[in-house]
Structure formats: structure tokens, C-alpha cells
Protein backbone atom coordinates (compact mmCIF):
# COMPACT_ATOMS: atom_id res chain seq x y z
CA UNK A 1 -158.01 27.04 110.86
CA UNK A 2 -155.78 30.42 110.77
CA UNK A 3 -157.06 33.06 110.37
CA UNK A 4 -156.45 35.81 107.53
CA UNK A 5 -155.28 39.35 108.96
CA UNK A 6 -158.12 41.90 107.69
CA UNK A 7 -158.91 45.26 107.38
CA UNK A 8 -161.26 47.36 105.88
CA UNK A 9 -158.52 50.06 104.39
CA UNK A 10 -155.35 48.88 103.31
CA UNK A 11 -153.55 51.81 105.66
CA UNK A 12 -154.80 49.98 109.13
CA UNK A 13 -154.30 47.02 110.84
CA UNK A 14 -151.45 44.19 111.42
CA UNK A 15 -148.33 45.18 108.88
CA UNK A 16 -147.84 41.72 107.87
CA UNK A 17 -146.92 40.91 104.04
CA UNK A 18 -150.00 40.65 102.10
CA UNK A 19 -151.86 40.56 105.09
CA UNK A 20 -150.70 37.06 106.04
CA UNK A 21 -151.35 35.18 109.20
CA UNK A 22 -148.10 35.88 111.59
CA UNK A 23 -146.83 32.32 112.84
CA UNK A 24 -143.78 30.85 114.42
CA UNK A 25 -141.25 28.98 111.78
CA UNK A 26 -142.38 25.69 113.97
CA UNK A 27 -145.79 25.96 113.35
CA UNK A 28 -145.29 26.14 109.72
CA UNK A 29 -147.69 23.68 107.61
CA UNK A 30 -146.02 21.98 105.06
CA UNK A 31 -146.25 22.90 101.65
CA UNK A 32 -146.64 26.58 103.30
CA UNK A 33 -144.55 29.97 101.69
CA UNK A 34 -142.79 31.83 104.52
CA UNK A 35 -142.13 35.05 104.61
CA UNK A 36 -139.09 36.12 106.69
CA UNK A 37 -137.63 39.92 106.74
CA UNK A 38 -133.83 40.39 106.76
CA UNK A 39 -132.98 44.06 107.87
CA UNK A 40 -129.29 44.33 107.34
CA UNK A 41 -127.43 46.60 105.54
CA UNK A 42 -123.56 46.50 107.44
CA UNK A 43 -121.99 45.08 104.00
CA UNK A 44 -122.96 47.14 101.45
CA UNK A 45 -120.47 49.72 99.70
CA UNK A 46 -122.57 52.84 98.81
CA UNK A 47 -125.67 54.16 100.31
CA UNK A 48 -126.88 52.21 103.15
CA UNK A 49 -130.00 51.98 105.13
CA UNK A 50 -131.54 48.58 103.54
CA UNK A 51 -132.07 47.53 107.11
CA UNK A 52 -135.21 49.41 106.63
CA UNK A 53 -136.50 47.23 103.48
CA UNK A 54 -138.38 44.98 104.95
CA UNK A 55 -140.52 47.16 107.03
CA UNK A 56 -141.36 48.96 103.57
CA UNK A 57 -142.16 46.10 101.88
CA UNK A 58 -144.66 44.80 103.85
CA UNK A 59 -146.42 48.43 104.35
CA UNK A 60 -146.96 48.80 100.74
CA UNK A 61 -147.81 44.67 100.42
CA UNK A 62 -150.89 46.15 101.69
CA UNK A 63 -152.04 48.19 99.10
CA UNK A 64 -152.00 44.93 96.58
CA UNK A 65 -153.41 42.69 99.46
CA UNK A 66 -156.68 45.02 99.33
CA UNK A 67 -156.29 46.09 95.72
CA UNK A 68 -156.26 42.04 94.90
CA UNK A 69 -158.86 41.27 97.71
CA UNK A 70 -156.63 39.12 99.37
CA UNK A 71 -158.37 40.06 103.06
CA UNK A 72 -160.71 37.43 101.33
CA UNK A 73 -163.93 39.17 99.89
CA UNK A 74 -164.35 35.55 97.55
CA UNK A 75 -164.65 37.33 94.23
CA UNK A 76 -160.98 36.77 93.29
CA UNK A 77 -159.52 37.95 89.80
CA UNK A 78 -159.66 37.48 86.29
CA UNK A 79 -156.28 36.34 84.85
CA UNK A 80 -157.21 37.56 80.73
CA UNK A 81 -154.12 35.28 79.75
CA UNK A 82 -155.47 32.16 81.09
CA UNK A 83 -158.93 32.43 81.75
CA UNK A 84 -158.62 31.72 85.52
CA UNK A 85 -160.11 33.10 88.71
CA UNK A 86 -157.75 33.70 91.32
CA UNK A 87 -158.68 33.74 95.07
CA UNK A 88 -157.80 33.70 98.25
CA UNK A 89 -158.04 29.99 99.31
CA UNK A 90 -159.92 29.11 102.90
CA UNK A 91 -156.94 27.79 104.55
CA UNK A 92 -154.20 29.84 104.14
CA UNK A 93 -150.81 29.33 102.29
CA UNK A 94 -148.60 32.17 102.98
CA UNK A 95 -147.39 33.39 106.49
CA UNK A 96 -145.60 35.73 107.74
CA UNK A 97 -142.72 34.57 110.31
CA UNK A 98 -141.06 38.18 110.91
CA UNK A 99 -137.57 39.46 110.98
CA UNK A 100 -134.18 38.18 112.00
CA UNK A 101 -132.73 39.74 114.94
CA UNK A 102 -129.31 40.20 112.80
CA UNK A 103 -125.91 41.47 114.70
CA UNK A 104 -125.50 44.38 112.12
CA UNK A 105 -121.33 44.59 113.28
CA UNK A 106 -120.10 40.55 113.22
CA UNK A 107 -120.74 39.15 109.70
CA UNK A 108 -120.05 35.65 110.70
CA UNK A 109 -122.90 35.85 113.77
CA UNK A 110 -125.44 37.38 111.10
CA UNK A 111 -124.28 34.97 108.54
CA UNK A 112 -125.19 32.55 110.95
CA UNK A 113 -128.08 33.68 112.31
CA UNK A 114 -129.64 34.44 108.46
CA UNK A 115 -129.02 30.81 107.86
CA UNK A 116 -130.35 29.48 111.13
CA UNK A 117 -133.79 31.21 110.76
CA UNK A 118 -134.06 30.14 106.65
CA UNK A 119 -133.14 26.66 108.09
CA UNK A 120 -135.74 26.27 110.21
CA UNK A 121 -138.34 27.20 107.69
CA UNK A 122 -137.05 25.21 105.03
CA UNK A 123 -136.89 22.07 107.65
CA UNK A 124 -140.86 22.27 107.88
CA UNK A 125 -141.28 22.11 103.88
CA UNK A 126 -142.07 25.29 103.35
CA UNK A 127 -140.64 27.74 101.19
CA UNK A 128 -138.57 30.97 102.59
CA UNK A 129 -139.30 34.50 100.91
CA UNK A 130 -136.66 36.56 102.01
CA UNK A 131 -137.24 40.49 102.16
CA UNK A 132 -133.94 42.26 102.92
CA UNK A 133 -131.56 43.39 103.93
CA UNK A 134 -128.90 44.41 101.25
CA UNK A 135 -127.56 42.06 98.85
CA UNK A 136 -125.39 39.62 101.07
CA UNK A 137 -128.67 38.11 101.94
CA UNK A 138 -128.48 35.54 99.29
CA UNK A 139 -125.63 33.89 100.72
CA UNK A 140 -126.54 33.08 104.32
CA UNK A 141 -130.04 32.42 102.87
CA UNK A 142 -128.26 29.48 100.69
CA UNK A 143 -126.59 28.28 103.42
CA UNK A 144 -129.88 27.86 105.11
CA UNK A 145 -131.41 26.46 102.14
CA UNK A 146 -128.73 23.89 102.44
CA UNK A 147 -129.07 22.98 105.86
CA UNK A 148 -132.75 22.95 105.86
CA UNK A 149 -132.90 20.27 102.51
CA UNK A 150 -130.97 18.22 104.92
CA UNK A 151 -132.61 18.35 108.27
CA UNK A 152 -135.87 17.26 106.17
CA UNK A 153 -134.92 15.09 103.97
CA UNK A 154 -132.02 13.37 105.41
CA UNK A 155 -129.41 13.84 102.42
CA UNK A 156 -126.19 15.65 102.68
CA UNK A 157 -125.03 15.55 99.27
CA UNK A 158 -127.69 17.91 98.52
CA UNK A 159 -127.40 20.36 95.20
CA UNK A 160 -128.84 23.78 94.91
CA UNK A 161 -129.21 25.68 91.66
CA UNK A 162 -128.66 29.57 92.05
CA UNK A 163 -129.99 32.41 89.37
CA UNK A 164 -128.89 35.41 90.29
CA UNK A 165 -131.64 38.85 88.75
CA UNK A 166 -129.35 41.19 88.76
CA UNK A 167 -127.71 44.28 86.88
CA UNK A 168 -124.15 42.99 88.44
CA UNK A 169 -122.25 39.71 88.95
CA UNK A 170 -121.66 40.19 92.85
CA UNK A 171 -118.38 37.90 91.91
CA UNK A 172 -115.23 39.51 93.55
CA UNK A 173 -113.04 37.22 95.01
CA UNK A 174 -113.04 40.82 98.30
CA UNK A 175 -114.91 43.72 97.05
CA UNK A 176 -113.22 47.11 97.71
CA UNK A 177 -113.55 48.20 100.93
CA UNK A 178 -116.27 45.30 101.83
CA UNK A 179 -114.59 42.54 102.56
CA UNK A 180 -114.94 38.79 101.41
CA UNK A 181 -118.38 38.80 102.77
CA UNK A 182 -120.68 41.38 101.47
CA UNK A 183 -123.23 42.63 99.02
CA UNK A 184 -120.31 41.86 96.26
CA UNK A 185 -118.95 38.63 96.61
CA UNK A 186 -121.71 36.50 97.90
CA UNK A 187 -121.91 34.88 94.13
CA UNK A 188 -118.17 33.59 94.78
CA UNK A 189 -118.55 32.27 97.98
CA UNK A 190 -122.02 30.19 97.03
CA UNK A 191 -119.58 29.16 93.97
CA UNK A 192 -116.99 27.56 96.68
CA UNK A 193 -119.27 25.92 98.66
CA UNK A 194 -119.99 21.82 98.12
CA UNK A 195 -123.46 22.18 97.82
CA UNK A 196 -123.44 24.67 94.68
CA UNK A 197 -124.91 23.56 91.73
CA UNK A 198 -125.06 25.20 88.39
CA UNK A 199 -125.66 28.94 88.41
CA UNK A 200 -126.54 31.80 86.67
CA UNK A 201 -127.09 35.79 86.21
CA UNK A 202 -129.93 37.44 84.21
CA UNK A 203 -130.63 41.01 83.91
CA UNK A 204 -127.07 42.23 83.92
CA UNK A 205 -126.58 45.68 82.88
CA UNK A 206 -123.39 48.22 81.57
CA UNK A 207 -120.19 48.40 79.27
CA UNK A 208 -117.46 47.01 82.57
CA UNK A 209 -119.40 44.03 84.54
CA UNK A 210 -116.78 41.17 84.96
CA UNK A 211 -112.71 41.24 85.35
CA UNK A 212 -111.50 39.10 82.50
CA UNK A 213 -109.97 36.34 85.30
CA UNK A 214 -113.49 35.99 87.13
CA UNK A 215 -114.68 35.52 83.06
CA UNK A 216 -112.52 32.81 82.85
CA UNK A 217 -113.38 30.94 86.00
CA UNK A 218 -117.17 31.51 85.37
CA UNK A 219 -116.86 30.20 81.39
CA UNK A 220 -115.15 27.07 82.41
CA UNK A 221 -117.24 26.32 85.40
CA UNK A 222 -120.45 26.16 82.56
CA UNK A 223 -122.32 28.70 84.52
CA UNK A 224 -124.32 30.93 81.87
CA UNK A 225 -125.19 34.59 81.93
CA UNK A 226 -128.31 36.81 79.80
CA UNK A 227 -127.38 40.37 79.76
CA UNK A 228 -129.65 43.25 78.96
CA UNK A 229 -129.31 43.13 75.81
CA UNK A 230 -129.48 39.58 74.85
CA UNK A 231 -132.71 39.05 76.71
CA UNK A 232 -134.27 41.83 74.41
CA UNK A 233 -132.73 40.50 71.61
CA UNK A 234 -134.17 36.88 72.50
CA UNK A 235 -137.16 37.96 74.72
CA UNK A 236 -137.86 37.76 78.22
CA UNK A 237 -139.65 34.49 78.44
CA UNK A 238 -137.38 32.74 76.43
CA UNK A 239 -134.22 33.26 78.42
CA UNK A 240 -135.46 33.10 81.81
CA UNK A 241 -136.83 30.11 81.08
CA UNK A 242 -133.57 28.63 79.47
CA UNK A 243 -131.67 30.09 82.39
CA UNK A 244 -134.31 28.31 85.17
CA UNK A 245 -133.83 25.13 83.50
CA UNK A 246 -130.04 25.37 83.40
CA UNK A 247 -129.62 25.80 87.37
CA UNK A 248 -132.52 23.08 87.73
CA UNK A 249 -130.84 20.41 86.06
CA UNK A 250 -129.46 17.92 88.79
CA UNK A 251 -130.66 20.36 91.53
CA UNK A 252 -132.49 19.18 94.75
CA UNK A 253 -133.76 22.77 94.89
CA UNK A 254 -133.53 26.35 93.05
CA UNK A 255 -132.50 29.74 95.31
CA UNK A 256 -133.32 32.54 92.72
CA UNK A 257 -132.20 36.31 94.32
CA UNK A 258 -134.03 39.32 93.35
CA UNK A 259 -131.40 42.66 93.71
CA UNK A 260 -133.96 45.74 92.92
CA UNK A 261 -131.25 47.04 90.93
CA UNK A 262 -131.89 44.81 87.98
CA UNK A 263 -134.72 47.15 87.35
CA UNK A 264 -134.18 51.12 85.74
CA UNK A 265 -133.07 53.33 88.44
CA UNK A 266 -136.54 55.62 86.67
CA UNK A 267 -138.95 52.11 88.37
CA UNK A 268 -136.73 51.72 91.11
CA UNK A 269 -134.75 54.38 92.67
CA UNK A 270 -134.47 53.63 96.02
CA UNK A 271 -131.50 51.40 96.10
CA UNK A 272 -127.99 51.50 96.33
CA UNK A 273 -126.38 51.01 92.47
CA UNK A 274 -129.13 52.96 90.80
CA UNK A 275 -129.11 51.32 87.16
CA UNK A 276 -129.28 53.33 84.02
CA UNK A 277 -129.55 51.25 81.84
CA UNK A 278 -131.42 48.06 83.63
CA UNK A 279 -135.03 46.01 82.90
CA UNK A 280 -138.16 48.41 82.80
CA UNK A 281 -140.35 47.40 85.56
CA UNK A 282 -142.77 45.33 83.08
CA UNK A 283 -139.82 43.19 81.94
CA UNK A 284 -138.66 42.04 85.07
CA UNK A 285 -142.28 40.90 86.44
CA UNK A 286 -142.49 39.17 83.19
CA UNK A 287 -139.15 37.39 83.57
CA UNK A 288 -140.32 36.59 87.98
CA UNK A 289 -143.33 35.32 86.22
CA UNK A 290 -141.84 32.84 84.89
CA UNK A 291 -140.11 32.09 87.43
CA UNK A 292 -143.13 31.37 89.50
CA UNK A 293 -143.93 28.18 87.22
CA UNK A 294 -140.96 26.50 87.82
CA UNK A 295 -141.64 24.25 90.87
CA UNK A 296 -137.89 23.41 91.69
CA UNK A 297 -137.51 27.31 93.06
CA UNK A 298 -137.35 26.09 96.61
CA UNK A 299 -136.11 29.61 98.19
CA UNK A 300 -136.24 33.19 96.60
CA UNK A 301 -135.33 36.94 98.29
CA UNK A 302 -135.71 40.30 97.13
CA UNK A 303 -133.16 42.74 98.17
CA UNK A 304 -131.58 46.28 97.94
CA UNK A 305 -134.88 48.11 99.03
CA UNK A 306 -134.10 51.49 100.44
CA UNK A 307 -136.99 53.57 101.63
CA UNK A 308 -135.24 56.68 102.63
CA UNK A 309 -134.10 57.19 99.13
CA UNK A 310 -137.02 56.42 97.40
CA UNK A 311 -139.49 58.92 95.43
CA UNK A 312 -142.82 58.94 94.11
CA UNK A 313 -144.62 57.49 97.83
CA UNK A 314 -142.39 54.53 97.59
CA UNK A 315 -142.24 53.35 94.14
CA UNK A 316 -139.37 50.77 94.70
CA UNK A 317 -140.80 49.22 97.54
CA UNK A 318 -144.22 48.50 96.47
CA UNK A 319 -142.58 47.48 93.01
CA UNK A 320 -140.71 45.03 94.98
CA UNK A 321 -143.70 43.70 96.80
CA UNK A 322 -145.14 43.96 93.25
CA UNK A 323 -142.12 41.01 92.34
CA UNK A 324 -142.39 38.96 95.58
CA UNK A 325 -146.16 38.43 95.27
CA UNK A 326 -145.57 37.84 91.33
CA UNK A 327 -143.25 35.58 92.09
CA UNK A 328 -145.26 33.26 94.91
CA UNK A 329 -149.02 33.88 93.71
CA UNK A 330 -149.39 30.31 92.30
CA UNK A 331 -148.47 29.10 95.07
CA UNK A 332 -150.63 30.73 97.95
CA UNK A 333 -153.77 31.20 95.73
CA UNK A 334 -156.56 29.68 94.17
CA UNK A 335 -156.69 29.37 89.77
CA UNK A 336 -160.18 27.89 88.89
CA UNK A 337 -160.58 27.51 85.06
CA UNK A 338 -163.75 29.53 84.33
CA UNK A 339 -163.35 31.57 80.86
CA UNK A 340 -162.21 30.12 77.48
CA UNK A 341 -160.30 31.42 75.02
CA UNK A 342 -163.40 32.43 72.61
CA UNK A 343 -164.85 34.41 75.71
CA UNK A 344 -162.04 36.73 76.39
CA UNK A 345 -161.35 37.13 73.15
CA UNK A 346 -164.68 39.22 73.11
CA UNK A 347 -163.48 41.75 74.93
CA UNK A 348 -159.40 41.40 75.39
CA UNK A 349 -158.02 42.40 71.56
């Protein structure tokens, strides 16, 4: 059995996300959630230092992993929704694998690399978490996703699904001053690869998001797209659900990216494109929430963390921990039915 890492204060001990048991990507039990840091920041236009995300996600993981008892205390907590207990189960599910060594200066040894290290996680069943690392993570992550699916289960046809939660498209054929490969473009280059299956954006934000050409190409490709204002006209549930079961259909397995800049630059402003106009904090956990039920998510990252340029003793990157853990709670804890409706109703109104 594997031990949980524990502490009596969440400011000491091991800085592993949540607290999780460090382990080797080959030691990985199946069915497992890995998570795997990706400090690079050498492709973004704009403020840089996201190399430094990861580090500041786990750090403030570790308020929630002793505000939510997860060093394993056994008395769990009360979902009011549902009615279930959630608690730390005895053998652990989630693990923490640590950071790729990425070469910040050669893009195609990092892409590599990225992809190597998802690979390998993916090959043992279990599911990658990314933490980056500025938004070109996605794409080496996919490719990893890829390779992985077929290492395990033999296929190469395989088909991934991609939903992108973001303020921006990330669709340039070479983003100014970036390249082909960076924070930008990533979305195009999953698009060209054989292994792409449907995708699509949610969260997008602003008046200017899309040249009309890349409009065109996206439109007749099928992909679909919820901006700001249609998921508040429709509700948050509703289209992230309709957008999760679009890039599931025919899909071996889901990658679903998480740029912090989806969120209102007032939640989340240490980043580089500060949003002013994007999701309030409580509408994109709702929307990751749902993602969490969907079972064909196979791979998910969170990205655009910046610590030096975040207020308020690190409001983005415990908000982003905030999303991960929202995101892969069913999946690394324990729901026991114990309250019904008529009870909670007693005291929730």
C-alpha cells in the first residue's frame, strides 16, 4: 500500500499536488490520475515566467488538501447537491509523477520530450493532469495522448476529441513573433494531425477573436464554439455538456485544456492575456464540473499560471488548483450515498 503524504499544517511537508504519493510514471497503477508539471514558458508572446506554474500550483494544492482533509482524517465531506460523503479512499488514486525536464530554447526537443513523459503515463492507463507551462502545452500533451492510446491498446487509428476552455482560439496558422509552434497556434497544428477528432472552444471572450479565413476553415471542418455570451445566454451546464459530447462522439479519448485566462483577469490575474471580459471564477468550476462526469476525458492540463504576477497571496494559482482538483475529484475520491433529498432540504434552502 502507498502511502498518503501528511502533515499536520498545510504550510509543511512534501510539496506534492494535493498531497499525493510521489511515484515514477512506471509504477503507475492502472486506473490511477497522474499528475505531471510542465514548466515552460519559451513560446509565449507577452509576459512570461509560466515556467514557474507548476511549482505554485502544487504549494497552494495544499491549502485544499488540508482544508478538504485529504491527508486522510476519514470524516470526508458533505456534497449538499447530492447527498454524498466524499473521502479520501485507503489506497490511493492520484500521484504525483513531477516535472519534465523541458529544453526551454529547442521547441521540437521540448515538444518531444512533453509528449514522451504524457506517453508514458497514458501507456500505464492512467490519466495525465498536466500543470504548466504556458499554453503550447496542449499540443505536445496530445501528441502524447496519442502515442500513449497506442502503446496500450494496440490501435493506431486512434481518435482524440479536443475542447479547448479558453478566452481565445489559439488558431493562427504562425502567431506574430511566435512561430508555428507556440502558445497561439497549438489548436491548428492538433487540427492537422491524423489523429484529431472533432474539437471545440468554450469560454471565448472579446469583440476580434477569429480572422474571417480561420472562420471558414473551422465552420466547414464542423468544429463548434460557445462564447461568453452564449453560454450565459444558454447556461453553463448546458453548453459544456453539449460541447463534451460533440468532441466525444467517435473519440477513443477526450484532451480538454484549461488556459487560466478563460477566467476574469479580477479571479485570475496572474497570467499572460489578462481577460476583461472572461468567466467569473464560479462559472468556470461549474462548467470543469461537468467536465469531471464525462468519463471519455482521458487527458486534461491547466495552463497560463504566472506567480510573479499574481496578487491577493496567489489567487490564480490556488484558483487553478481550485479547477484541477474540481476537475479529477470523482475520480481519486470516495462518494458514499448517505443523505436524501428530504434531509438536506432541512437545512440547505
Amino acid at each position: 500500500m502507498v502511502q498518503q503524504n501528511k502533515s499536520a499544517h498545510y504550510y509543511a511537508g512534501l510539496v506534492t499536488f494535493l498531497r499525493a504519493p510521489q511515484c515514477m510514471p512506471e509504477n503507475l497503477p492502472e486506473g490511477a490520475v497522474a499528475v505531471l508539471g510542465v514548466p515552460l514558458d519559451s513560446w509565449a508572446y507577452g509576459r512570461n515566467g509560466q515556467r514557474h506554474g507548476p511549482r505554485a500550483i502544487r504549494e497552494h494544492s495544499l491549502w485544499l488538501a488540508g482544508y478538504y482533509a485529504m491527508q486522510g482524517n476519514g470524516a470526508g465531506y458533505l456534497n449538499p447537491g447530492s447527498g454524498d460523503v466524499w473521502t479520501l479512499p485507503e489506497e490511493p488514486r492520484l500521484f504525483d509523477v513531477g516535472d519534465v525536464e523541458v529544453p526551454q530554447t529547442d521547441v521540437e526537443a521540448a515538444t518531444a520530450t512533453i509528449a514522451d513523459s504524457v506517453a508514458r503515463i497514458v501507456e500505464r492507463g492512467a490519466m495525465p493532469v498536466m500543470l504548466g507551462g504556458d499554453h503550447y502545452v496542449p499540443y505536445p500533451s496530445f501528441l502524447g495522448l496519442v502515442e500513449g492510446l497506442r502503446r496500450r491498446t494496440g490501435k493506431q487509428d486512434v481518435r482524440v476529441g479536443v475542447l479547448n476552455i479558453d478566452a481565445h482560439f489559439d488558431f493562427w496558422e504562425d502567431a506574430p513573433g511566435a512561430g508555428r509552434y507556440s502558445s497561439g497556434t497549438w489548436a491548428r497544428r492538433i487540427s492537422e494531425h491524423p489523429a484529431a477528432g472533432r474539437m471545440a472552444w468554450w469560454g471565448l471572450s472579446g469583440m476580434h477573436m477569429l480572422e474571417p479565413g480561420a472562420f471558414c476553415e473551422l465552420r466547414d471542418a464542423g468544429y463548434v464554439a460557445y462564447t461568453l455570451d452564449s453560454i450565459r445566454r444558454r447556461g453553463v451546464e448546458e453548453t459544456m455538456r453539449e460541447a463534451l459530447e460533440a468532441v466525444s462522439e467517435d473519440a477513443d479519448a477526450v484532451y480538454v485544456t484549461f488556459d487560466i485566462d478563460v477566467t476574469d483577469g479580477a479571479y485570475a490575474p496572474g497570467t499572460t492575456a489578462i481577460s476583461v471580459d472572461g468567466l467569473t471564477s464560479g462559472e468556470a468550476l461549474e462548467g470543469i464540473s461537468v467536465v469531471s462526469s464525462f468519463d471519455s476525458v482521458q487527458a486534461l492540463d491547466v495552463s497560463e499560471v504566472i506567480p510573479q504576477y499574481d496578487v491577493g497571496g496567489g489567487r490564480t494559482a490556488r484558483f487553478a488548483a481550485h479547477v484541477a482538483l474540481t476537475a479529477i475529484a470523482p475520480r481519486i475520491l470516495e462518494r458514499t450515498p448517505r443523505f436524501a433529498q428530504e434531509d438536506l432540504g432541512k437545512l440547505f434552502r
